[in-house]
Protein backbone atom coordinates (compact mmCIF):
# COMPACT_ATOMS: atom_id res chain seq x y z
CA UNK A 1 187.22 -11.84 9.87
CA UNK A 2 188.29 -10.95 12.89
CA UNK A 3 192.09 -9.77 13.43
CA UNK A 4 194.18 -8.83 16.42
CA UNK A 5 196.21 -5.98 15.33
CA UNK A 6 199.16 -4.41 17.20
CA UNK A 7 200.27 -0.82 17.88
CA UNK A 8 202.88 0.50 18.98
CA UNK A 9 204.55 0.04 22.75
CA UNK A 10 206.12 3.11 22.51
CA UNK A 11 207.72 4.72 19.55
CA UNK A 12 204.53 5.43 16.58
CA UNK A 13 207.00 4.04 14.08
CA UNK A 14 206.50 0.63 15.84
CA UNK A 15 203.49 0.64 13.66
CA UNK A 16 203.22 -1.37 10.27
CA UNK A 17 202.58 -0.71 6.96
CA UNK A 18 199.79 -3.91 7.22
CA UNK A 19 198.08 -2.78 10.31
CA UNK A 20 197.90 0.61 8.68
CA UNK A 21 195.83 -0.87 6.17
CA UNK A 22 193.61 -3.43 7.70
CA UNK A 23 192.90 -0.50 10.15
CA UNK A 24 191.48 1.43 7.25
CA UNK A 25 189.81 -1.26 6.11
CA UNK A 26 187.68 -3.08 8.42
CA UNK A 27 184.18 -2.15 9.63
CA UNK A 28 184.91 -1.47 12.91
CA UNK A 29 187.52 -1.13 15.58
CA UNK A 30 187.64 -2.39 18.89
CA UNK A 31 189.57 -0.36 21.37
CA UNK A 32 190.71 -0.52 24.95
CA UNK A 33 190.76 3.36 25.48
CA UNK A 34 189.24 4.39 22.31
CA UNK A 35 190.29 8.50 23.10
CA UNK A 36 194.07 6.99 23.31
CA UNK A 37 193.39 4.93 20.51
CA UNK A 38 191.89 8.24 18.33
CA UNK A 39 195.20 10.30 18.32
CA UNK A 40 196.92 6.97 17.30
CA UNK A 41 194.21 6.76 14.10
CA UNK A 42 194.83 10.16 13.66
CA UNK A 43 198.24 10.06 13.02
CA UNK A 44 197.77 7.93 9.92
CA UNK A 45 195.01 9.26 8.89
CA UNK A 46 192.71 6.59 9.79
CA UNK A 47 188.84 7.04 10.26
CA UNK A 48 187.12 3.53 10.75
CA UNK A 49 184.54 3.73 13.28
CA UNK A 50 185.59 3.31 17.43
CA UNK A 51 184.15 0.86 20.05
CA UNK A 52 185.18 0.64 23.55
CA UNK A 53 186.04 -2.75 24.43
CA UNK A 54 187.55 -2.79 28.10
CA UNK A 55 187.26 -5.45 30.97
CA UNK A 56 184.42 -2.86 32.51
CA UNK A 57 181.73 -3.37 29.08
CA UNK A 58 183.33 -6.40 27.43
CA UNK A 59 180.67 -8.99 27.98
CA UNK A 60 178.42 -6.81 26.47
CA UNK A 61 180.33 -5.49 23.35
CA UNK A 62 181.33 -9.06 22.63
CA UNK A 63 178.12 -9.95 21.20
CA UNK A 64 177.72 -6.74 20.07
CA UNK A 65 180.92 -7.51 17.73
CA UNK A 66 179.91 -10.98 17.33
CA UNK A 67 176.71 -10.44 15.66
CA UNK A 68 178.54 -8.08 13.36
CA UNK A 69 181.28 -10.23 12.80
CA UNK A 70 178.40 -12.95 12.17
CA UNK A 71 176.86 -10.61 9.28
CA UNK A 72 179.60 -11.05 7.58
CA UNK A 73 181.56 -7.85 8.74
CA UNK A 74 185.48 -7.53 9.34
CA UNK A 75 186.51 -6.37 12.97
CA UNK A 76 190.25 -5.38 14.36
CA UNK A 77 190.81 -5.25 17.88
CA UNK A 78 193.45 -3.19 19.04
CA UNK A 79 194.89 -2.67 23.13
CA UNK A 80 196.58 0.75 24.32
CA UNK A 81 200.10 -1.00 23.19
CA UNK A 82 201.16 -3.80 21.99
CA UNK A 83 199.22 -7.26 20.96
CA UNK A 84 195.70 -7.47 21.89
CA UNK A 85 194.58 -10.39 23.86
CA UNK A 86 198.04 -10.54 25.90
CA UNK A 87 197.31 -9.42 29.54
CA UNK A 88 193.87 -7.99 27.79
CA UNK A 89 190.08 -8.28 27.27
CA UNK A 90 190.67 -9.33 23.72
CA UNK A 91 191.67 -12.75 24.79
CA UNK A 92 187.51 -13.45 25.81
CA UNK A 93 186.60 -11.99 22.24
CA UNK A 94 189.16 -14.77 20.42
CA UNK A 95 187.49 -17.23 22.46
CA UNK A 96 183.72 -16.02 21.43
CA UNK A 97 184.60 -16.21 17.83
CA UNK A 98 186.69 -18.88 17.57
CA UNK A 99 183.44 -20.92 18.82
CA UNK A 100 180.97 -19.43 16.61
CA UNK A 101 183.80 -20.40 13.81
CA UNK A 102 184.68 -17.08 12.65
CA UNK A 103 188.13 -16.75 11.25
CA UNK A 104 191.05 -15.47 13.40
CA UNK A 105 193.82 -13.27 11.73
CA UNK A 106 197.17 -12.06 13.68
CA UNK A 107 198.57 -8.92 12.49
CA UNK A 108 202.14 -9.10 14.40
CA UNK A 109 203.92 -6.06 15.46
CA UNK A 110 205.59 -4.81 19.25
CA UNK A 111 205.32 -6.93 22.09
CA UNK A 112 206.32 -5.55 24.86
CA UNK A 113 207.67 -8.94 26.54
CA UNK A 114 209.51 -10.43 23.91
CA UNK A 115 211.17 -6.78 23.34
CA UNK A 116 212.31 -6.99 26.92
CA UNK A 117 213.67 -10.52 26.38
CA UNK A 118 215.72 -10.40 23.31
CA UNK A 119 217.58 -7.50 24.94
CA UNK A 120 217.71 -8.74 27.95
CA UNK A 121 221.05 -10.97 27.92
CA UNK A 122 218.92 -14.04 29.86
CA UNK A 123 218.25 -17.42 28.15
CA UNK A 124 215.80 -16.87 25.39
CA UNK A 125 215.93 -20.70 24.19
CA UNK A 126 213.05 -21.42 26.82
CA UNK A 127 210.97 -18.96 28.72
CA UNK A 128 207.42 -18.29 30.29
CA UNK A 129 205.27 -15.14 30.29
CA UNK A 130 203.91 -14.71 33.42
CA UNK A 131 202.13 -11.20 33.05
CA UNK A 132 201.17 -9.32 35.63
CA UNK A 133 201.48 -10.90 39.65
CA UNK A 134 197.90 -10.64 41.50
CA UNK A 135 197.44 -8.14 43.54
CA UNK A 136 196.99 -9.36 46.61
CA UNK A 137 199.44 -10.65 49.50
CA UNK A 138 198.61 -14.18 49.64
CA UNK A 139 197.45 -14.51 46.15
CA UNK A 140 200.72 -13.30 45.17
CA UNK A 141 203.00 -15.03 47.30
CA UNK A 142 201.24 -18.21 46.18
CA UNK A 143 201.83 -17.40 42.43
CA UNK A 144 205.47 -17.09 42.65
CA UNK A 145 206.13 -19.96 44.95
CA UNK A 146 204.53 -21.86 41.99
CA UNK A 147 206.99 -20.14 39.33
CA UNK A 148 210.05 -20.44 41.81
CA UNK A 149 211.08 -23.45 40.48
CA UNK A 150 210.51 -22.54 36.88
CA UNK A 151 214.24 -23.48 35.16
CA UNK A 152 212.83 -21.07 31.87
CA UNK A 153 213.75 -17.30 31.98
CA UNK A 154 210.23 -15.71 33.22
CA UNK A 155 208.29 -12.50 32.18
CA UNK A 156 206.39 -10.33 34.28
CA UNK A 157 204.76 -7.11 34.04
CA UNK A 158 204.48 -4.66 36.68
CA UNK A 159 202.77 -0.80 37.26
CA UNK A 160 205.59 1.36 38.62
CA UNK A 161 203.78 2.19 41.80
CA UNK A 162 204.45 -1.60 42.92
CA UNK A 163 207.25 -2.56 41.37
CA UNK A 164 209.80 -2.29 44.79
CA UNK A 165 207.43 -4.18 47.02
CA UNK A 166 206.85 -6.94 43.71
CA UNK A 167 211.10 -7.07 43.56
CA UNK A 168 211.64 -7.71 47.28
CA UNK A 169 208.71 -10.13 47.02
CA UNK A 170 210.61 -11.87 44.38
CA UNK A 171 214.02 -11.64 46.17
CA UNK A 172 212.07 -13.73 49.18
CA UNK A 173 210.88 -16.43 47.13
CA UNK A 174 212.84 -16.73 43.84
CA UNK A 175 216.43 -16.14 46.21
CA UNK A 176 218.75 -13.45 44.47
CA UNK A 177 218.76 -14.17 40.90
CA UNK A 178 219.86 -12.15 37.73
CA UNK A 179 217.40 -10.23 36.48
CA UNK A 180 216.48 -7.32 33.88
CA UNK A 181 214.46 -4.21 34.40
CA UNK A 182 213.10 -3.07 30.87
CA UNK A 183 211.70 0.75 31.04
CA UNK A 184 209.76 2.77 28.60
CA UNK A 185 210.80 0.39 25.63
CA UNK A 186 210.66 1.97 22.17
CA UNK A 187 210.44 5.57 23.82
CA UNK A 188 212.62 8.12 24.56
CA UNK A 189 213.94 7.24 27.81
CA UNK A 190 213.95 3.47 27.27
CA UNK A 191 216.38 2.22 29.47
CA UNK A 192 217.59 -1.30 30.90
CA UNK A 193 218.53 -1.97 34.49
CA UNK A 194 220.61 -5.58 34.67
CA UNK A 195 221.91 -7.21 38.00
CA UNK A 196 221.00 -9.27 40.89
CA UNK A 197 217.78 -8.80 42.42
CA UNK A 198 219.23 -7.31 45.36
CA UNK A 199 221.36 -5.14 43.48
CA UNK A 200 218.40 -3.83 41.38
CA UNK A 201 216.76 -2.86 44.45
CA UNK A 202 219.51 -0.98 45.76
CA UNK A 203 220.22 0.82 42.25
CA UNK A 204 216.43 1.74 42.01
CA UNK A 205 216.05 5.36 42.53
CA UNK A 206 212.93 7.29 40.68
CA UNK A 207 210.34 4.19 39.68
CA UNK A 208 208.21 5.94 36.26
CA UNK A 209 206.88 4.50 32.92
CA UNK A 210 206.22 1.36 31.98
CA UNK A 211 207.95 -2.17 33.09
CA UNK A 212 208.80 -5.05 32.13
CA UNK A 213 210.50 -7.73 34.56
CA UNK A 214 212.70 -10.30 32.98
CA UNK A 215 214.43 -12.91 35.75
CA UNK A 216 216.47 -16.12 35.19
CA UNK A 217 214.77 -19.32 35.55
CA UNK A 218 216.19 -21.69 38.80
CA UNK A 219 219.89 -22.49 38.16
CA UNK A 220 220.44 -26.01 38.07
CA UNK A 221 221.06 -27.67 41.58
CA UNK A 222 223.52 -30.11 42.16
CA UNK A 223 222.48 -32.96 44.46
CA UNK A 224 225.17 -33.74 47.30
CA UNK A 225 225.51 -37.56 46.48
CA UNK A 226 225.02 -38.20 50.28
CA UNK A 227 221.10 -36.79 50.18
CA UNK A 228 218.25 -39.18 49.93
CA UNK A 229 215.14 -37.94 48.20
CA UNK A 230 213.50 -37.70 51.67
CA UNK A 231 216.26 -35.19 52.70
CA UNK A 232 216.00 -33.41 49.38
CA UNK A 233 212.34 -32.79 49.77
CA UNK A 234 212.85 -31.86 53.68
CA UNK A 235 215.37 -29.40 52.41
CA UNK A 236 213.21 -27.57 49.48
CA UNK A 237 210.07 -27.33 52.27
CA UNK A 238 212.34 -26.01 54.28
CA UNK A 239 213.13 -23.88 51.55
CA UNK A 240 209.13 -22.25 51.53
CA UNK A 241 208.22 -25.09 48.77
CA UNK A 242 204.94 -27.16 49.37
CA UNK A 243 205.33 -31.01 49.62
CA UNK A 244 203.85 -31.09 45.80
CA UNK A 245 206.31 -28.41 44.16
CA UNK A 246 209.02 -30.12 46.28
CA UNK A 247 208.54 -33.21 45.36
CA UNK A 248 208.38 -31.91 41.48
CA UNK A 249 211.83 -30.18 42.10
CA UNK A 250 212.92 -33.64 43.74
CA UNK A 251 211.78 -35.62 40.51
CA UNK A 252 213.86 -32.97 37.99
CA UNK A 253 217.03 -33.73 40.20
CA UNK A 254 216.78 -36.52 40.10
CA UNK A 255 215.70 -37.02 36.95
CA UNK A 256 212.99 -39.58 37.55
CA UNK A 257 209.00 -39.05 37.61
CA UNK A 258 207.27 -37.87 40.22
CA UNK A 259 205.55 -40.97 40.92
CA UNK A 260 209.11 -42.54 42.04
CA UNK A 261 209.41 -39.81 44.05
CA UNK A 262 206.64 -40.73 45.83
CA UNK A 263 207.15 -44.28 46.00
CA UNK A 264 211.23 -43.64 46.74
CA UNK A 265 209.51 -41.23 49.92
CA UNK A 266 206.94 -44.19 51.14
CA UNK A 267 210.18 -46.58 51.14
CA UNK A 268 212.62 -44.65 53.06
CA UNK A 269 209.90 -43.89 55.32
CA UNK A 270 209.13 -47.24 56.14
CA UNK A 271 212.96 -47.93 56.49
């Protein structure tokens, strides 16, 4: 059996009486940072063997903890907070083992995300994680123009060190929407920040501890009855939208596919 068991985010009493126990029960643990993941074992008294399982050796220790799991073995992965395989290495080992049919077992607890959600005061009737933004400029700029249309609250993560220059990223392409800044959640200093985008920025003094970046999904647009789909999708590329994502925004306005889009375009073009 292999289970995904979660620790705490923040607060060691985010921990649960279950993943106490399968903890002290398996064969082996897999760990992200096994010297953070120690003091958290040694808090409740917990002495199951340690393997490091990171993105750096986790091709490696995969099989490892396959042929274990194989031999008939029991195996918890943990992260440094939080679900495993969220934004984590763990996700490759689910993958492994759910092809070499070995049974899968979810031991729920904190989740940083959804914590930052339920709190936030956004829509939680539809929303997307989004985790953490790549790194670089174009690579980044190409993942949010992809999300900008999103109409579901989104979820990012975000290291404090770039969280300004990720915010007035977002501000360019996502236009000045609420949004919800979600700090050291479960801790001692957790803390939400709520406003615009813009006002966020302006309000953000000291950036420390962890984030979590909650922002409305695209309001609904109203289409001015005198716009023709052509015009619509001139106005969205104008807006930084590519023709596809345009056109996609085009079809939900107008509530038809995106194939009549298309067609609807080729007509008024020939017109």
């Amino acid at each position: 059996m292999l289970y995904l068991c979660a620790t705490p985010i923040g607060n060691l009493e985010d921990m649960t009486f279950r993943a106490i126990r399968i903890l002290r029960e398996v064969n082996l643990i897999a760990a992200e940072d096994t010297r953070h993941t120690r003091k958290l074992l040694t808090h409740f008294d917990i002495h199951t063997p340690l393997i490091r399982f990171d993105e750096n050796c986790k091709a490696e220790v995969a099989e490892k903890i396959l042929q274990r799991l194989q031999a008939g073995e029991s195996v918890a992965v943990v992260s440094d907070a939080g679900l495993p395989a969220i934004s984590d290495p763990g996700a490759d080992l689910v993958r492994l083992a759910v092809d070499a049919g070995i049974t899968v077992c979810p031991i729920p607890g904190a989740n940083a995300a959804l914590s930052a959600l339920i709190c936030s005061g956004l829509d939680t009737s539809k929303f997307l994680f989004a985790g953490f933004a790549p790194k670089s400029n174009k690579n980044r700029r190409d993942f949010l123009q992809r999300l900008a249309t999103v109409d579901a609250t989104i979820i990012f993560y975000e290291a404090p060190h770039r969280l300004k220059n990720f915010l007035t990223e977002l501000l360019e392409v996502f236009g000045d929407r609420q949004a919800v800044l979600a700090r050291e959640l479960t801790k001692i200093h957790e803390e939400f920040l709520r406003g615009t985008i813009s006002t966020l920025l302006d309000t953000l003094d000291e950036v420390r501890g962890e984030f979590v970046v909650v922002v409305e999904g695209q309001p609904p647009q109203v289409v001015a009855p005198t716009e023709t789909v052509a015009q619509v999708v001139e106005r969205l590329t104008a807006q930084g939208l590519d023709k596809k994502s345009a056109m996609r925004e085009a079809a939900r306005q107008f509530n038809v596919s995106r194939r009549e889009i298309y067609n609807t375009l080729l007509r008024e073009e020939i017109q």
